[in-house]
C-alpha atoms as a PDB file:
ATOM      1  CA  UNK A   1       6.038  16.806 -39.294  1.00  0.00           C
ATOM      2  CA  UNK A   2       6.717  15.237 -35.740  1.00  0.00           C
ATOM      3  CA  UNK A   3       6.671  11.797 -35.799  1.00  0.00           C
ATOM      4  CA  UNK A   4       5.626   9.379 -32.901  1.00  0.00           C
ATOM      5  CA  UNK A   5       6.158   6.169 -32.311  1.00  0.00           C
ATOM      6  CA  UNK A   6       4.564   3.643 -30.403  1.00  0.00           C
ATOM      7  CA  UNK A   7       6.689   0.637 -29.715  1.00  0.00           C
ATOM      8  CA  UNK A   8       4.802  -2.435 -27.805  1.00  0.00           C
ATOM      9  CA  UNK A   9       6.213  -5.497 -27.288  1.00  0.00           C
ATOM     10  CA  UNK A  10       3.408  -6.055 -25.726  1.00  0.00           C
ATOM     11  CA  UNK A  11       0.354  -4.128 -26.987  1.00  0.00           C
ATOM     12  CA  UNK A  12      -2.008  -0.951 -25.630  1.00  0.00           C
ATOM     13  CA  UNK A  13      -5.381  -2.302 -25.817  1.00  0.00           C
ATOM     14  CA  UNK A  14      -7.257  -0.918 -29.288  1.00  0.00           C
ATOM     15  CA  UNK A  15      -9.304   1.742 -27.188  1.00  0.00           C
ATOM     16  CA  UNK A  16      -5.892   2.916 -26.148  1.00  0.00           C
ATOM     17  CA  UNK A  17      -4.275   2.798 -29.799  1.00  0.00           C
ATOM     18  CA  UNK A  18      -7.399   4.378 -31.222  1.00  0.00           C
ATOM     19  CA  UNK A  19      -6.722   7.201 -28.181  1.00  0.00           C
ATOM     20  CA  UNK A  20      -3.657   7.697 -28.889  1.00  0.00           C
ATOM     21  CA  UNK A  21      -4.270   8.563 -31.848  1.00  0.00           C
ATOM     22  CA  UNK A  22      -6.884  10.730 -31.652  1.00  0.00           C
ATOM     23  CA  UNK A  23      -4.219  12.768 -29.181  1.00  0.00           C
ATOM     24  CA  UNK A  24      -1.516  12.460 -31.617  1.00  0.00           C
ATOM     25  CA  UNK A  25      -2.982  13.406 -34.992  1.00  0.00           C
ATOM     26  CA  UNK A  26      -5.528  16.002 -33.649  1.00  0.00           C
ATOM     27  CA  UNK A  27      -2.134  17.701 -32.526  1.00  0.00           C
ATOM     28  CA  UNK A  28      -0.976  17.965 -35.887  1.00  0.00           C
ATOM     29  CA  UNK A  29       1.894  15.100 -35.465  1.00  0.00           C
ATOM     30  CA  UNK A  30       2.034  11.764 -37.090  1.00  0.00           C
ATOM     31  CA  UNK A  31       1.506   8.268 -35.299  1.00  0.00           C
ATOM     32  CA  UNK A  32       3.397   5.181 -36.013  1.00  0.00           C
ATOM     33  CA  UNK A  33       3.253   1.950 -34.487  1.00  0.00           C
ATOM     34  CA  UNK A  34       5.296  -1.078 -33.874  1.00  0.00           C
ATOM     35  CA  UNK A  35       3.639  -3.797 -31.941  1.00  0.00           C
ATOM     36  CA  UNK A  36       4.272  -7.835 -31.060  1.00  0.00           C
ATOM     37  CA  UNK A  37       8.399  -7.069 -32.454  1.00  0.00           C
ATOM     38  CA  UNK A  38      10.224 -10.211 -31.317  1.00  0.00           C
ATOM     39  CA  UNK A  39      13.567  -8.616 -32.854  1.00  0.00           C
ATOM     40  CA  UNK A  40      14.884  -5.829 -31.471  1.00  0.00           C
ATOM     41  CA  UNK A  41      16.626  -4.882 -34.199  1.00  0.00           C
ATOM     42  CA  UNK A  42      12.556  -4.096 -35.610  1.00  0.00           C
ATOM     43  CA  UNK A  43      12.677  -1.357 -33.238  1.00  0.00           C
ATOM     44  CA  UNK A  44      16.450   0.004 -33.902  1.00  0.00           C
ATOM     45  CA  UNK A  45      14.673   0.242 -37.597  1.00  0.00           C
ATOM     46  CA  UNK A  46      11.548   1.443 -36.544  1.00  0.00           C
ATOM     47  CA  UNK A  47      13.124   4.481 -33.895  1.00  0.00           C
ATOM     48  CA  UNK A  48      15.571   5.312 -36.496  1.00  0.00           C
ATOM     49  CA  UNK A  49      13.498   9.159 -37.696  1.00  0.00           C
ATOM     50  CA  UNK A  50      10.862   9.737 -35.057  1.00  0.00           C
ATOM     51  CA  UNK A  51      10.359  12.534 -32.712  1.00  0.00           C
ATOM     52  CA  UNK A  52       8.632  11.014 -29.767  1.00  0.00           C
ATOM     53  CA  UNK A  53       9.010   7.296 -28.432  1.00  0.00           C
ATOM     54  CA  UNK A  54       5.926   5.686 -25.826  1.00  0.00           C
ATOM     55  CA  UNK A  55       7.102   2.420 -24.218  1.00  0.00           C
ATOM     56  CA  UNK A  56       5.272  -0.069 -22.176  1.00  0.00           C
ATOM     57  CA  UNK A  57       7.869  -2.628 -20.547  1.00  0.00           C
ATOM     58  CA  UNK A  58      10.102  -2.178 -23.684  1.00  0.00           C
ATOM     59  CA  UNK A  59      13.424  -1.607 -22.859  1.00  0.00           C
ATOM     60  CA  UNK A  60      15.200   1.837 -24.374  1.00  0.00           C
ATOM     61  CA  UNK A  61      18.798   0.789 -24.210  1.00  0.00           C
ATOM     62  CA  UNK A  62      21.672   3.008 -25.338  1.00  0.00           C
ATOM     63  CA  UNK A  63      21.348   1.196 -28.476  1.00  0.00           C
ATOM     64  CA  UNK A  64      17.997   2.797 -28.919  1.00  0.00           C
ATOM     65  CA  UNK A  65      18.814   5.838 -27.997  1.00  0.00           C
ATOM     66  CA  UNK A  66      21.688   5.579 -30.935  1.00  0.00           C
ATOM     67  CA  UNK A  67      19.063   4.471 -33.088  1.00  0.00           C
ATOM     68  CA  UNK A  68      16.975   6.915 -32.635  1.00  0.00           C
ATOM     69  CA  UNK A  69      18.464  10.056 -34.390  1.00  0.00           C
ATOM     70  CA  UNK A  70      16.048  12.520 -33.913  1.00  0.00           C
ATOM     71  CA  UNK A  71      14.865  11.617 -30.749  1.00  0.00           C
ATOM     72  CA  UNK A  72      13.453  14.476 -28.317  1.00  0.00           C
ATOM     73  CA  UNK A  73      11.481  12.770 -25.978  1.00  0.00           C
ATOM     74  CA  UNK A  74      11.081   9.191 -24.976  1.00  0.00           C
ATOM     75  CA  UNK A  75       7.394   8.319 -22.255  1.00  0.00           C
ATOM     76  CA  UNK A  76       7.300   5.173 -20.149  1.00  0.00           C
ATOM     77  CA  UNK A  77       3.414   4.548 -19.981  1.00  0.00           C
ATOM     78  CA  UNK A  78       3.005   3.312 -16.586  1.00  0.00           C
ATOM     79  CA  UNK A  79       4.866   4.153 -13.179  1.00  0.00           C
ATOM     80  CA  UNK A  80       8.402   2.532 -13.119  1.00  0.00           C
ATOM     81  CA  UNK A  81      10.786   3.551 -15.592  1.00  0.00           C
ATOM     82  CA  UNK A  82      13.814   1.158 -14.915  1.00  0.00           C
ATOM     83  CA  UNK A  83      13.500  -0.068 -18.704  1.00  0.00           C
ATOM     84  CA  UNK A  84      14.811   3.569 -19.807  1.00  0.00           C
ATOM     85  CA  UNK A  85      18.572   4.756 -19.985  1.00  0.00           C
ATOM     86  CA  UNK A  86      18.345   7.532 -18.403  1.00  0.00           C
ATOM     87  CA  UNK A  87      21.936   8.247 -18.572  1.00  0.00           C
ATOM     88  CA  UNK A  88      21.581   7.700 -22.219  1.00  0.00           C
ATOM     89  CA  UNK A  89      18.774   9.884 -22.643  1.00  0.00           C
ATOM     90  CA  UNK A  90      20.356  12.450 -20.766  1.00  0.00           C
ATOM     91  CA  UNK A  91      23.968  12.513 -22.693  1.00  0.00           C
ATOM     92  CA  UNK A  92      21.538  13.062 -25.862  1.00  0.00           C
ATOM     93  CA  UNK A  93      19.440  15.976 -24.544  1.00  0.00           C
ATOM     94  CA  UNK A  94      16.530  13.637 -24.494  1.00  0.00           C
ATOM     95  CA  UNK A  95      13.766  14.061 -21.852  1.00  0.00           C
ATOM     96  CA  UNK A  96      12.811  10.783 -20.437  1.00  0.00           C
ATOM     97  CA  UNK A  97       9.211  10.748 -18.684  1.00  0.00           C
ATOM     98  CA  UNK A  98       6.485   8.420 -16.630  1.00  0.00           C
ATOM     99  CA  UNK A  99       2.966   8.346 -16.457  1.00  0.00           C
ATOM    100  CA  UNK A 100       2.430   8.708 -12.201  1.00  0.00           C
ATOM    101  CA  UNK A 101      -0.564   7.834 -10.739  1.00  0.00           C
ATOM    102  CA  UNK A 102      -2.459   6.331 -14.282  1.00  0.00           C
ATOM    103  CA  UNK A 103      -1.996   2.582 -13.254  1.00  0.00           C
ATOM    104  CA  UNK A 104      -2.367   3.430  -9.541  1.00  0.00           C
ATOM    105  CA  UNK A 105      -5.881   2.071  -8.574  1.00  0.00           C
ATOM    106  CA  UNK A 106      -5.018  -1.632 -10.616  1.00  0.00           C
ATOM    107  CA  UNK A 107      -1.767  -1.756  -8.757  1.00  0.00           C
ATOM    108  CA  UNK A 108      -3.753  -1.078  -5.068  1.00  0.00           C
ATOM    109  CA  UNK A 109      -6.484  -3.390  -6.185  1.00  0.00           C
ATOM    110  CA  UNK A 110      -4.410  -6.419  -7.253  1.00  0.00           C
ATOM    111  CA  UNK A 111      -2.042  -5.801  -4.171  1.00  0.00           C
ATOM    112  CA  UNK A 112      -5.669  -6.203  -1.388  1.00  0.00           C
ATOM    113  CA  UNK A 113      -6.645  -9.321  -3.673  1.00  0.00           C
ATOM    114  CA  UNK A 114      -3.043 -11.062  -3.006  1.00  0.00           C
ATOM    115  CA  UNK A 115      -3.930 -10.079   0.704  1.00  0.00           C
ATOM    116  CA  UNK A 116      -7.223 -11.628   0.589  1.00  0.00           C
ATOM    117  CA  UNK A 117      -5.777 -14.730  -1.621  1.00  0.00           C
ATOM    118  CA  UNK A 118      -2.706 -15.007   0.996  1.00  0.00           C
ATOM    119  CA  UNK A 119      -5.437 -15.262   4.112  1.00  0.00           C
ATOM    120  CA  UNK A 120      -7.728 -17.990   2.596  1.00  0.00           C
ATOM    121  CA  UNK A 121      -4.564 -20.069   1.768  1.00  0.00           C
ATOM    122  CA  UNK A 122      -4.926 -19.374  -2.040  1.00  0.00           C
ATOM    123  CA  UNK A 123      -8.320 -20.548  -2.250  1.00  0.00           C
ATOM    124  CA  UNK A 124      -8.070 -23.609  -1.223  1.00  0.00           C
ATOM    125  CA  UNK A 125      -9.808 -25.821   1.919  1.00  0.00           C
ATOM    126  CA  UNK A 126      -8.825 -24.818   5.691  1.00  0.00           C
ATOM    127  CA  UNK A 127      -9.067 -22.367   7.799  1.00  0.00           C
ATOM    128  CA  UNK A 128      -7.830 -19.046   6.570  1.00  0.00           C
ATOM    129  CA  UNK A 129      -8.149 -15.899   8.609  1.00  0.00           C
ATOM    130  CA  UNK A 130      -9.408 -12.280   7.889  1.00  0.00           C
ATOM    131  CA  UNK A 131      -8.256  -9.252   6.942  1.00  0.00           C
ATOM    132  CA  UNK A 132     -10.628  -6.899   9.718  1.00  0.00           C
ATOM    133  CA  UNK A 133      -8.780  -6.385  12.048  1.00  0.00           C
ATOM    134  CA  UNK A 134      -4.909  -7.159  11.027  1.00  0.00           C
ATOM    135  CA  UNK A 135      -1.989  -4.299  10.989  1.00  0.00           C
ATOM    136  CA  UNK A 136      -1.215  -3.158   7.320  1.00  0.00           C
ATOM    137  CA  UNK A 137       2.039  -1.986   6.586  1.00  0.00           C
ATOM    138  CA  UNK A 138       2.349   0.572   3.336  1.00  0.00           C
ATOM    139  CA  UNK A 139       6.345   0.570   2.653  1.00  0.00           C
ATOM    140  CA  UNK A 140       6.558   3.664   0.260  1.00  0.00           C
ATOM    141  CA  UNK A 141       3.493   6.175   0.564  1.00  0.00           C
ATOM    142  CA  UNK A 142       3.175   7.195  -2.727  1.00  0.00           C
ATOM    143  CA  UNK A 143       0.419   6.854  -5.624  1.00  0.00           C
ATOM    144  CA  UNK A 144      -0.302   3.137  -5.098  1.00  0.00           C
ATOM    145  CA  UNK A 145       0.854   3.385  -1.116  1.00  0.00           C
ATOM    146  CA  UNK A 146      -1.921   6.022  -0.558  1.00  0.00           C
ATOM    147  CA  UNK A 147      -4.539   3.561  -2.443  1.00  0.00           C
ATOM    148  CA  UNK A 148      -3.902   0.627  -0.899  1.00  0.00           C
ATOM    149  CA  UNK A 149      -4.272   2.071   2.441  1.00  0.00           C
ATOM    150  CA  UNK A 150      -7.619   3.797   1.181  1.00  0.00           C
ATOM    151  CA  UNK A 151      -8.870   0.080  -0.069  1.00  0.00           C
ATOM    152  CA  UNK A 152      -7.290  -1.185   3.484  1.00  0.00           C
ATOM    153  CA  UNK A 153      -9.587   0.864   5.644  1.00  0.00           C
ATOM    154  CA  UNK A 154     -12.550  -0.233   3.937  1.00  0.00           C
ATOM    155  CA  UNK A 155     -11.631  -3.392   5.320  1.00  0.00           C
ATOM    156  CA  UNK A 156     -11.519  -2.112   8.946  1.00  0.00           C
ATOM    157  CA  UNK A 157      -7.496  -2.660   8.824  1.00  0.00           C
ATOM    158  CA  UNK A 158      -5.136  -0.741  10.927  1.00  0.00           C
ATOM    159  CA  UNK A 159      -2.605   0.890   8.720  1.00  0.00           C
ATOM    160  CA  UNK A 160       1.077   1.684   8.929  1.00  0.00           C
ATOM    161  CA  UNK A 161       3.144   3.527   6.412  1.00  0.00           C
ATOM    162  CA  UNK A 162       7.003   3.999   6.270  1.00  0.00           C
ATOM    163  CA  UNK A 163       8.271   6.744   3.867  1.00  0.00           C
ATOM    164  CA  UNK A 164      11.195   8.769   4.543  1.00  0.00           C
ATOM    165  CA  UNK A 165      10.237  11.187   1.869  1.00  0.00           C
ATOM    166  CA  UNK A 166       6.742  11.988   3.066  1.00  0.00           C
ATOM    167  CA  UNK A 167       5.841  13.810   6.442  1.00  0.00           C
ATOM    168  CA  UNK A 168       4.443  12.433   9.371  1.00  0.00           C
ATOM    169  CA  UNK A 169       1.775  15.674   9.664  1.00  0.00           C
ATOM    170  CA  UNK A 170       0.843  14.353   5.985  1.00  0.00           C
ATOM    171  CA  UNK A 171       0.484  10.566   6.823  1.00  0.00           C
ATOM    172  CA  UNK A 172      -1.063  11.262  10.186  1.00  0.00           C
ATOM    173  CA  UNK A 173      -3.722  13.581   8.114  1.00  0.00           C
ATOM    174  CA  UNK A 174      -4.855  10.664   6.427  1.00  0.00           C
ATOM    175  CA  UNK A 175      -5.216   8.707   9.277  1.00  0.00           C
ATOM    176  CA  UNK A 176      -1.807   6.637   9.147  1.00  0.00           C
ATOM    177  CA  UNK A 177       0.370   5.909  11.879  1.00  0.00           C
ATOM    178  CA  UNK A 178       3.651   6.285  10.765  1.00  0.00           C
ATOM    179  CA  UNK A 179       7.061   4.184  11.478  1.00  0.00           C
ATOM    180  CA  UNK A 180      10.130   6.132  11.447  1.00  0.00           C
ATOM    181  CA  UNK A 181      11.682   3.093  10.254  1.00  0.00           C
ATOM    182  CA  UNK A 182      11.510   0.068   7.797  1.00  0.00           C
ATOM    183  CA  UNK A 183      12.271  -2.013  10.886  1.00  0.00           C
ATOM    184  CA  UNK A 184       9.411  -0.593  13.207  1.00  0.00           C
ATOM    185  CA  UNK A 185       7.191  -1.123  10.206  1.00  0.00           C
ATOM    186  CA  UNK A 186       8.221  -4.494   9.674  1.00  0.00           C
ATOM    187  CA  UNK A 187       7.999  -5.564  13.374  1.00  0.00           C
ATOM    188  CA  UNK A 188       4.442  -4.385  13.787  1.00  0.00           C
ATOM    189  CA  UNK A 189       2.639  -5.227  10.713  1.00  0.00           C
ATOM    190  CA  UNK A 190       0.769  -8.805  10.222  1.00  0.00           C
ATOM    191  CA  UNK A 191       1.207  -7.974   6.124  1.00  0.00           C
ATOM    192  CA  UNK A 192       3.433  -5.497   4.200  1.00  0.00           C
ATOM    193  CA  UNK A 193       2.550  -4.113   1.081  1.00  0.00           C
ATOM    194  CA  UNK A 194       5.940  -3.096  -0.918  1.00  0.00           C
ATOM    195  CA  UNK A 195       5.745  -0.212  -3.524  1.00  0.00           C
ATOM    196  CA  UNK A 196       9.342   0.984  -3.345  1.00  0.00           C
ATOM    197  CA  UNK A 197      11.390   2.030  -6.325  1.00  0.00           C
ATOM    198  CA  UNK A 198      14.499  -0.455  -8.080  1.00  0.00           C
ATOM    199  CA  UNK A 199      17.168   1.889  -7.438  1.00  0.00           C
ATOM    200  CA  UNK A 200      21.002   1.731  -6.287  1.00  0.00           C
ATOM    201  CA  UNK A 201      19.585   1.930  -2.616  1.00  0.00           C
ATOM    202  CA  UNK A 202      16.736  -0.402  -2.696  1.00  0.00           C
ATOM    203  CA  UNK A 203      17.942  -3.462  -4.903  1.00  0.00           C
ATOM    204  CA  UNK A 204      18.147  -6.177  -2.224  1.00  0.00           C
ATOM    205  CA  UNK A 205      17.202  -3.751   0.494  1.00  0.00           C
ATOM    206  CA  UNK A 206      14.162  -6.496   1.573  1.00  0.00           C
ATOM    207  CA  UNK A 207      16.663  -8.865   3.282  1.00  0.00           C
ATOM    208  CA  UNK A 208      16.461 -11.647   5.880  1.00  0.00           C
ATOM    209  CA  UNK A 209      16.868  -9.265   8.830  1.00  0.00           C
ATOM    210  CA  UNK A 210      14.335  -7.226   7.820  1.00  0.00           C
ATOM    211  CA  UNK A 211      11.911  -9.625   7.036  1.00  0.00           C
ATOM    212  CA  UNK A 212      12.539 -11.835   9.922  1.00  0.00           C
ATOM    213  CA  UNK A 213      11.306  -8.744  11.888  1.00  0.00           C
ATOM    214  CA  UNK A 214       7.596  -9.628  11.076  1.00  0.00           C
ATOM    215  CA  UNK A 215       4.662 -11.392  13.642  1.00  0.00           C
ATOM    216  CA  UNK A 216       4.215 -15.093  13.197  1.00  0.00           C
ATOM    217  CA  UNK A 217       2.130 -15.690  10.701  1.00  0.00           C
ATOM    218  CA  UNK A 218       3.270 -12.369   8.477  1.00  0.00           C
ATOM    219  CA  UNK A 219       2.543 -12.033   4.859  1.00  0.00           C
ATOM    220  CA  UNK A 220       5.054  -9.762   2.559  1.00  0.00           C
ATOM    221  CA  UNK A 221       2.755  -8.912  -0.879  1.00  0.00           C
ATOM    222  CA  UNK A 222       5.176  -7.341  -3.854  1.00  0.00           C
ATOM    223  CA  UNK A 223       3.605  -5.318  -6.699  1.00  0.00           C
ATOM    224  CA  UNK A 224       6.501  -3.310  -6.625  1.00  0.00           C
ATOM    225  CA  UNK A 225      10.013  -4.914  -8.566  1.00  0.00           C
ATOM    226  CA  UNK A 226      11.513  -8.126  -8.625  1.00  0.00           C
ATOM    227  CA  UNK A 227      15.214  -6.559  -8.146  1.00  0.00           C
ATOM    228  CA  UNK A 228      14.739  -5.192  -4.624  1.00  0.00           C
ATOM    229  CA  UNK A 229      13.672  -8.601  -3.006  1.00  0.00           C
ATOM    230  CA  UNK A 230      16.758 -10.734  -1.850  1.00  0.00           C
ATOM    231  CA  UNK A 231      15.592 -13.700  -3.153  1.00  0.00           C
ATOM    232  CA  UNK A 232      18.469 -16.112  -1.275  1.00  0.00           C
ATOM    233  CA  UNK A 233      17.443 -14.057   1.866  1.00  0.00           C
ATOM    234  CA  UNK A 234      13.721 -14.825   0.995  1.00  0.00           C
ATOM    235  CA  UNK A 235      14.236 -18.217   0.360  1.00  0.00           C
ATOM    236  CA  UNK A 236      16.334 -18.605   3.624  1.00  0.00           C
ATOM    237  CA  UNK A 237      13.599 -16.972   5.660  1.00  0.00           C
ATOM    238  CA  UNK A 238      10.890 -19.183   4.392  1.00  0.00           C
ATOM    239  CA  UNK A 239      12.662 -22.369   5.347  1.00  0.00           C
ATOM    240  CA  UNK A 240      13.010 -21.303   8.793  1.00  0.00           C
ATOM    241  CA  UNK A 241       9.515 -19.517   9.255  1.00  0.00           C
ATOM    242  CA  UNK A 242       6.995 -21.979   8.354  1.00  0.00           C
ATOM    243  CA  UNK A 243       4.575 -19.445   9.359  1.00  0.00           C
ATOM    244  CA  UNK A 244       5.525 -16.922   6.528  1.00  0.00           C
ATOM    245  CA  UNK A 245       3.414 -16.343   3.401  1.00  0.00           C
ATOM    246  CA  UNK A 246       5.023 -14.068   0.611  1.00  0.00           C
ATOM    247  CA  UNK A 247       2.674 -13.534  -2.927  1.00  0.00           C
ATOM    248  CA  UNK A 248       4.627 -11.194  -5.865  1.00  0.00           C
ATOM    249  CA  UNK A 249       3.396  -9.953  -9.008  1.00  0.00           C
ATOM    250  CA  UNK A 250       6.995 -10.353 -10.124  1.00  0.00           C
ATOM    251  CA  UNK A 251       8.135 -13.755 -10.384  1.00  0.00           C
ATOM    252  CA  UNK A 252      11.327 -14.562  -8.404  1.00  0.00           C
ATOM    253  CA  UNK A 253      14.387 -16.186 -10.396  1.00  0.00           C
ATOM    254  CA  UNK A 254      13.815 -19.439  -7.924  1.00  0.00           C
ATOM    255  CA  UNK A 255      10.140 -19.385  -8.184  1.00  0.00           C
ATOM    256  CA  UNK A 256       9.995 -22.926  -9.092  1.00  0.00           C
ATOM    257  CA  UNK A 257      11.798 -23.625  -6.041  1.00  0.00           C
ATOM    258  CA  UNK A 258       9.551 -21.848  -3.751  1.00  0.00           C
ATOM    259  CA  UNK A 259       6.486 -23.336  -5.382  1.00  0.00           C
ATOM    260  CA  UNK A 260       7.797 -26.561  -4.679  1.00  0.00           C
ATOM    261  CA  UNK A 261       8.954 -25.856  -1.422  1.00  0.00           C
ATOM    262  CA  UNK A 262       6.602 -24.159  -0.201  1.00  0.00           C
ATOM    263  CA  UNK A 263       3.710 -23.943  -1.889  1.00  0.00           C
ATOM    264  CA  UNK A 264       0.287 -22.136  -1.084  1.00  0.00           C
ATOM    265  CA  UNK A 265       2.609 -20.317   1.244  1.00  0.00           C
ATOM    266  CA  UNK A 266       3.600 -18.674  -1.625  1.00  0.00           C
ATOM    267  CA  UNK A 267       2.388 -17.421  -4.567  1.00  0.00           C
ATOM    268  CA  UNK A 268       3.660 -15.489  -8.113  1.00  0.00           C
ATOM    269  CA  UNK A 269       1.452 -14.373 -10.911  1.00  0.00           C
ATOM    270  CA  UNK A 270       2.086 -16.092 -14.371  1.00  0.00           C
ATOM    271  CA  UNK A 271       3.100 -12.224 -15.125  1.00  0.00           C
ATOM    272  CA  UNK A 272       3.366  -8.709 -14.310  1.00  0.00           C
ATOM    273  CA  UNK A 273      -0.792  -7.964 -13.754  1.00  0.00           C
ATOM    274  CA  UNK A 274      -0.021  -4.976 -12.096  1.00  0.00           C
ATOM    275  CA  UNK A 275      -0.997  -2.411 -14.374  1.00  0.00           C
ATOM    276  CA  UNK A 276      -2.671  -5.323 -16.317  1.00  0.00           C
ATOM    277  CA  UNK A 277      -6.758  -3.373 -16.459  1.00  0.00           C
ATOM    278  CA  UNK A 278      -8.463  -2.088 -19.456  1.00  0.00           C
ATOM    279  CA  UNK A 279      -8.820   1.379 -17.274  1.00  0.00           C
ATOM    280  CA  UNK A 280      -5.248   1.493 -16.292  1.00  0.00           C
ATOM    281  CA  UNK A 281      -4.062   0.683 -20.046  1.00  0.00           C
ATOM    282  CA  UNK A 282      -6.129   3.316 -21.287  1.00  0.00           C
ATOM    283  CA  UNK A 283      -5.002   5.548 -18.546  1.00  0.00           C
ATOM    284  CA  UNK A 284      -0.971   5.275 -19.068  1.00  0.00           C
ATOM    285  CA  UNK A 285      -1.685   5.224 -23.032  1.00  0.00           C
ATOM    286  CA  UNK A 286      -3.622   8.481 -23.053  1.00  0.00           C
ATOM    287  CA  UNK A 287      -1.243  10.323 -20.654  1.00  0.00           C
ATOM    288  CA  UNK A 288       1.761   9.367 -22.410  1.00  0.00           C
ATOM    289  CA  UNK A 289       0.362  11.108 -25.819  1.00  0.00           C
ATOM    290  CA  UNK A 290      -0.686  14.302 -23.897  1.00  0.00           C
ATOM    291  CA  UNK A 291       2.193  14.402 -22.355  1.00  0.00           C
ATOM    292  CA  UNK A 292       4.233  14.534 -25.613  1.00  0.00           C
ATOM    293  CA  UNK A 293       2.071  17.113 -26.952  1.00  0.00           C
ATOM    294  CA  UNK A 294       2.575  19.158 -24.181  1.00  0.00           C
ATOM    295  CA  UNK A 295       6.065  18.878 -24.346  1.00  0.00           C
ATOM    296  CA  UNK A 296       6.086  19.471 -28.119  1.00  0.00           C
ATOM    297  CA  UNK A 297       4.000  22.354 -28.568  1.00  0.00           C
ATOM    298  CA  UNK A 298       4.884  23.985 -25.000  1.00  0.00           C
ATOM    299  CA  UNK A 299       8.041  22.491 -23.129  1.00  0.00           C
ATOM    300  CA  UNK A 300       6.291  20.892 -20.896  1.00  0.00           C
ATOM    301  CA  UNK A 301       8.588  18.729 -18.908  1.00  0.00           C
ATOM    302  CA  UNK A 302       6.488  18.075 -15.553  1.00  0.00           C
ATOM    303  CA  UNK A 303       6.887  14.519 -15.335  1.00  0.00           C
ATOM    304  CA  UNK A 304      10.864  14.395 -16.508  1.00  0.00           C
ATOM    305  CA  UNK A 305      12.551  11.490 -14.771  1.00  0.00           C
ATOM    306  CA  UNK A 306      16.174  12.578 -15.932  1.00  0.00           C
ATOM    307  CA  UNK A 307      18.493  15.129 -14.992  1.00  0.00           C
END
């Protein structure tokens, strides 16, 4: 019998569990779970004769993947999938996969409320400034690029999008005015919203020159990943613009630093609240079964992330 396993370091909500069950077992297979582990070698143990792997944040390492002898198919439940080897997965014959598009919405909604959080100076008293009005710039038009700018409008913003890998006809379409450039995007937007990939290219791609680029009084919001911010650059940048704001969902590695230094001009959730809903959990949870099955019973591999 195919085996699954569900390994969460940190946990699917129970209306997710109880789905993906439903999924698994009405497919014929058989679900196991390993939840709140705090020793990795509890999932080397626990990988060690199962068929199909689903991951939150939890990092498949080669060692995993060495583990895990039976391994066919491994599902990231959310967007990013920088926590898989994918060079691992691929020496193996192992199709790695994401869930696209399921945590969307919760990613676009927290990245406005860091907007609106930003303009009234984190909630506390002054004079803060609204968002009606103010240039928008989407770098990466994808799933949660596309949402955010949807969200944006409703708020009578003028939005910009940079993304080399969608067309200008297709941006235009949707009422976007599109920057051929990171820099033109940059130099015209009041706030950026970042949804770009960690990848060889983009790690430490959002440097001082770029940022330096933005209006007085720009704000830079992250819900993307930690690793392609240059924090030294950021850090650098904030000590000579006092007019700056940035606000992460990814904490930087000097974040105590910039709190103290600059405080409600910045701004770092306690964690990754991205994809942190009860409809974006059950989302990623649900597609990551389905997609299994399909893959299983059919060969499905639409949403393959290896080569």
């Amino acid at each position: 019998m195919t085996k699954v396993l569900v390994a969460t370091d940190k946990p699917f909500a129970k209306a997710a569990v109880d789905g993906i069950r439903n999924i698994v077992e009405g497919a014929g297979f058989e679900l196991a779970l390993l939840e709140k582990y705090t020793d990795v070698n509890d999932l080397y143990k626990a990988v060690a004769d199962v068929d199909a792997l689903i991951v939150r944040s939890d990092k498949v390492t080669k060692e995993v993947i060495e583990a895990a002898k039976n391994l066919k198919i491994v599902v990231r439940a959310g967007a990013g999938y920088d926590n898989l080897d994918l060079e691992a997965c691929t020496q193996r014959g192992i199709v790695a996969m994401n869930t696209p598009g399921q945590n969307s919405n919760a990613v676009a909604e927290l990245a406005i409320g860091m907007m609106i959080y930003m303009a009234r100076n984190c909630f506390n008293p002054g004079t803060g400034s609204e968002l009606k009005g103010k240039k928008l710039g989407i770098h990466a038009y994808g799933n949660v690029g596309k949402l955010v700018a949807k969200i944006a409008k409703g708020f009578s913003m003028e939005v910009y999008a940079f993304d080399p890998f969608v067309t200008e006809q297709q941006m235009e379409k949707e009422g976007i005015h599109t920057c051929k450039t990171a820099e033109e995007l940059y130099s015209t937007c009041n706030f950026v919203s970042l949804h770009i990939p960690a990848t060889a290219e983009t790690k430490n791609s959002i440097n001082y020159e770029l940022l330096s680029k933005m209006p007085k009084g720009g704000c830079l919001i992250n819900t993307a990943r930690k690793e392609v911010i240059n924090e030294q650059d950021m850090l650098k940048l904030l000590e000579e613009r006092q007019d700056m704001k940035y606000a992460t969902d990814i904490a930087a590695s000097n974040q105590e630093e910039l709190n103290q230094k600059f405080g409600t001009r910045v701004f770092a959730s306690p964690k990754k609240m991205g994809a942190e809903t009860a409809e974006a959990n059950l989302n990623a949870g649900l597609a990551s079964a389905n997609q299994i099955v399909s893959f299983i019973k059919d060969g499905v591999t639409k949403f393959k992330v290896n080569k």
